[in-house]
Structure formats: structure tokens, C-alpha cells
C-alpha atoms as a PDB file:
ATOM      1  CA  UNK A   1      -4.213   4.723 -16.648  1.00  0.00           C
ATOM      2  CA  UNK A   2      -4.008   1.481 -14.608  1.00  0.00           C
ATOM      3  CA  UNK A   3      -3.067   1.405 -10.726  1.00  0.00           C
ATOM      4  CA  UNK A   4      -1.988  -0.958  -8.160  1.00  0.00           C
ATOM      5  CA  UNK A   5      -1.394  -1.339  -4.445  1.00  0.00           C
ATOM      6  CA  UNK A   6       2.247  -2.577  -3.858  1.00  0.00           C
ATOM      7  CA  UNK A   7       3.494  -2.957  -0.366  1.00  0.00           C
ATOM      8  CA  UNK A   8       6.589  -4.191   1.974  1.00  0.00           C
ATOM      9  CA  UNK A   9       6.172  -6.181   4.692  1.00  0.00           C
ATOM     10  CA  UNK A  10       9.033  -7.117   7.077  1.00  0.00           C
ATOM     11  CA  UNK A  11      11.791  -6.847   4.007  1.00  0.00           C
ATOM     12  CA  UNK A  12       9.119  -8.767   1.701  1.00  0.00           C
ATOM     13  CA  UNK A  13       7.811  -7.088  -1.193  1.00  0.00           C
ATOM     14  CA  UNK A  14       4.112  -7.807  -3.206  1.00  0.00           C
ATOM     15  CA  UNK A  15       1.734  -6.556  -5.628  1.00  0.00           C
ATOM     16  CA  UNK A  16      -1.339  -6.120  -3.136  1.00  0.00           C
ATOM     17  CA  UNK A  17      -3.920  -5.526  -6.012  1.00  0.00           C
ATOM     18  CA  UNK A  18      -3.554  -4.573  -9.722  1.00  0.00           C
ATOM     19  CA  UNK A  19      -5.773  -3.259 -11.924  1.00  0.00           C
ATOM     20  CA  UNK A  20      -7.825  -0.655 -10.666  1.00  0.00           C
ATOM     21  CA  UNK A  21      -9.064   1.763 -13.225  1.00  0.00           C
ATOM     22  CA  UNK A  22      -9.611   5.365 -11.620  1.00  0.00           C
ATOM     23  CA  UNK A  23      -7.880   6.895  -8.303  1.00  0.00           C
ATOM     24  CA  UNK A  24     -10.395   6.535  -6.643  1.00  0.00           C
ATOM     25  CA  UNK A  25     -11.191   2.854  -6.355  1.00  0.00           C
ATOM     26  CA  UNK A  26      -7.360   2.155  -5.936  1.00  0.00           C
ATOM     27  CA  UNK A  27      -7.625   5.078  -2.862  1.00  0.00           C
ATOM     28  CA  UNK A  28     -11.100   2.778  -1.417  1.00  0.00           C
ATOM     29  CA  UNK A  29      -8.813  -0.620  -1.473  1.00  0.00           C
ATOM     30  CA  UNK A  30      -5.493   1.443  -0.582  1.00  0.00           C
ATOM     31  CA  UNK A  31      -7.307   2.311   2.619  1.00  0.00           C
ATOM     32  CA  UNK A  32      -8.134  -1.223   3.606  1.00  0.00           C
ATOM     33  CA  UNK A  33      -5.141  -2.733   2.981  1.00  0.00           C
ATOM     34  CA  UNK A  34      -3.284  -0.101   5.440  1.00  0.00           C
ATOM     35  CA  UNK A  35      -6.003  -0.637   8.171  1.00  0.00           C
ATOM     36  CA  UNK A  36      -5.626  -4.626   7.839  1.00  0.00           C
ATOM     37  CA  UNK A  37      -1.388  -3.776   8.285  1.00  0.00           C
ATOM     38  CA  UNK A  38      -1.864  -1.889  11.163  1.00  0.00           C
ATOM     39  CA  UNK A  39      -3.825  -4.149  13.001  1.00  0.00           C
ATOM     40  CA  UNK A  40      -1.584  -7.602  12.065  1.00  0.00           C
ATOM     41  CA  UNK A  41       0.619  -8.238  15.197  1.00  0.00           C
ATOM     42  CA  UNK A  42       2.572 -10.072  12.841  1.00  0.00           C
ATOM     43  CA  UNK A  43       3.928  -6.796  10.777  1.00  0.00           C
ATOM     44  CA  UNK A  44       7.084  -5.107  12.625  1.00  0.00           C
ATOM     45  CA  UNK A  45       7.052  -2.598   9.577  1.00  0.00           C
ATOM     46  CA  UNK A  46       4.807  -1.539   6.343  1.00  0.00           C
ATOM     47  CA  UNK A  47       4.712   0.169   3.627  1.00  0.00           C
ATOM     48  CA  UNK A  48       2.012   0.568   1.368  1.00  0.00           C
ATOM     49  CA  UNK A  49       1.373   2.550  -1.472  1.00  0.00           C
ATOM     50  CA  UNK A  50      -0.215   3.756  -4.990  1.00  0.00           C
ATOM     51  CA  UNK A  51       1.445   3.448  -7.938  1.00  0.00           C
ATOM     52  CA  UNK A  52       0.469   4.206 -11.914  1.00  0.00           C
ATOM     53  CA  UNK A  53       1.330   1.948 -14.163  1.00  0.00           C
ATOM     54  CA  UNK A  54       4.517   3.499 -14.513  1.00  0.00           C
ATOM     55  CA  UNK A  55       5.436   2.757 -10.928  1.00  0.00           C
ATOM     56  CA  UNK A  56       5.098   6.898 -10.047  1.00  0.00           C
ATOM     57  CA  UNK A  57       3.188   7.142  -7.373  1.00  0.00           C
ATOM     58  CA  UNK A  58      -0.781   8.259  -6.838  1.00  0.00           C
ATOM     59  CA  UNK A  59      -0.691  12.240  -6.421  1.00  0.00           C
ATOM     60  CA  UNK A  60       3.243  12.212  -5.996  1.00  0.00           C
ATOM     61  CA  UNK A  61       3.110  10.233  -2.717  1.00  0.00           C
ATOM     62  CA  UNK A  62       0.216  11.090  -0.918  1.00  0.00           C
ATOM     63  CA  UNK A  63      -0.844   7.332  -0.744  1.00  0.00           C
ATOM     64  CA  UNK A  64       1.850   6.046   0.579  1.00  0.00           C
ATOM     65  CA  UNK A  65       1.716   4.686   4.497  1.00  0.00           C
ATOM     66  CA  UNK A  66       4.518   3.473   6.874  1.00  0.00           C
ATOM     67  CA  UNK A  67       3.643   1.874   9.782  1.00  0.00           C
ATOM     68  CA  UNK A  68       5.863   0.693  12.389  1.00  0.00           C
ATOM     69  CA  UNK A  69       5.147  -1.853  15.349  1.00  0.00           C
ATOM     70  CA  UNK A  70       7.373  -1.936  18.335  1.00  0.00           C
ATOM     71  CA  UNK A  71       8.551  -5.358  18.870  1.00  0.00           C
ATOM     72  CA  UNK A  72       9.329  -6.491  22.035  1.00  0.00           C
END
């Protein structure tokens, strides 16, 4: 089973990273990619998350992250 990292950012969708092999090293990246959203002043809104590569997500959503930046 492959794995990737997709995410939205502001209304803009991507493919973070692609082609991790086992949970676990898509959960290590998963985890920097949220902490590097967070901390952008830039991002109003995130959302980040695991998916197989039948777009169902990592443990039925339990890597998936919203974060949410008041603007102002």
C-alpha cells in the first residue's frame, strides 16, 4: 500500500508528498508538514491529511489536521 500527504491551503489544493511505503513514515512527514502550516502567517486555513492510495484516509481519519488562523 502506497500513501501520500495531500493538503488545502487557503481554497488551494496539493499533493504534499507521495510515495511513502508504511504508516509510519507517512505519520513522521504528516507531522512536519502540519507543524510548518501552523506556524506560516501566510495560511488563514489548513487541512492536511493521510490518504492510501485509494484516497481513504490513514486509520479512518485520525491524520487529518485543520488549522485555522484568525485574520485580522
Amino acid at each position: 500500500m502506497n500513501y501520500a500527504i495531500i493538503r488545502q491551503v487557503n481554497g488551494n489544493f496539493f499533493i504534499e508528498a507521495e510515495g511513502f511505503t508504511t504508516p509510519d513514515s507517512a505519520i513522521m512527514a504528516w507531522y512536519d508538514v502540519c507543524k510548518a502550516n501552523r506556524a506560516a502567517q501566510d495560511v488563514a486555513r489548513a487541512t492536511i491529511s493521510i490518504v492510501d492510495e485509494n484516497l481513504d484516509p490513514l486509520d479512518g481519519g485520525k491524520y487529518k489536521e485543520t488549522i485555522v488562523h484568525a485574520q485580522g
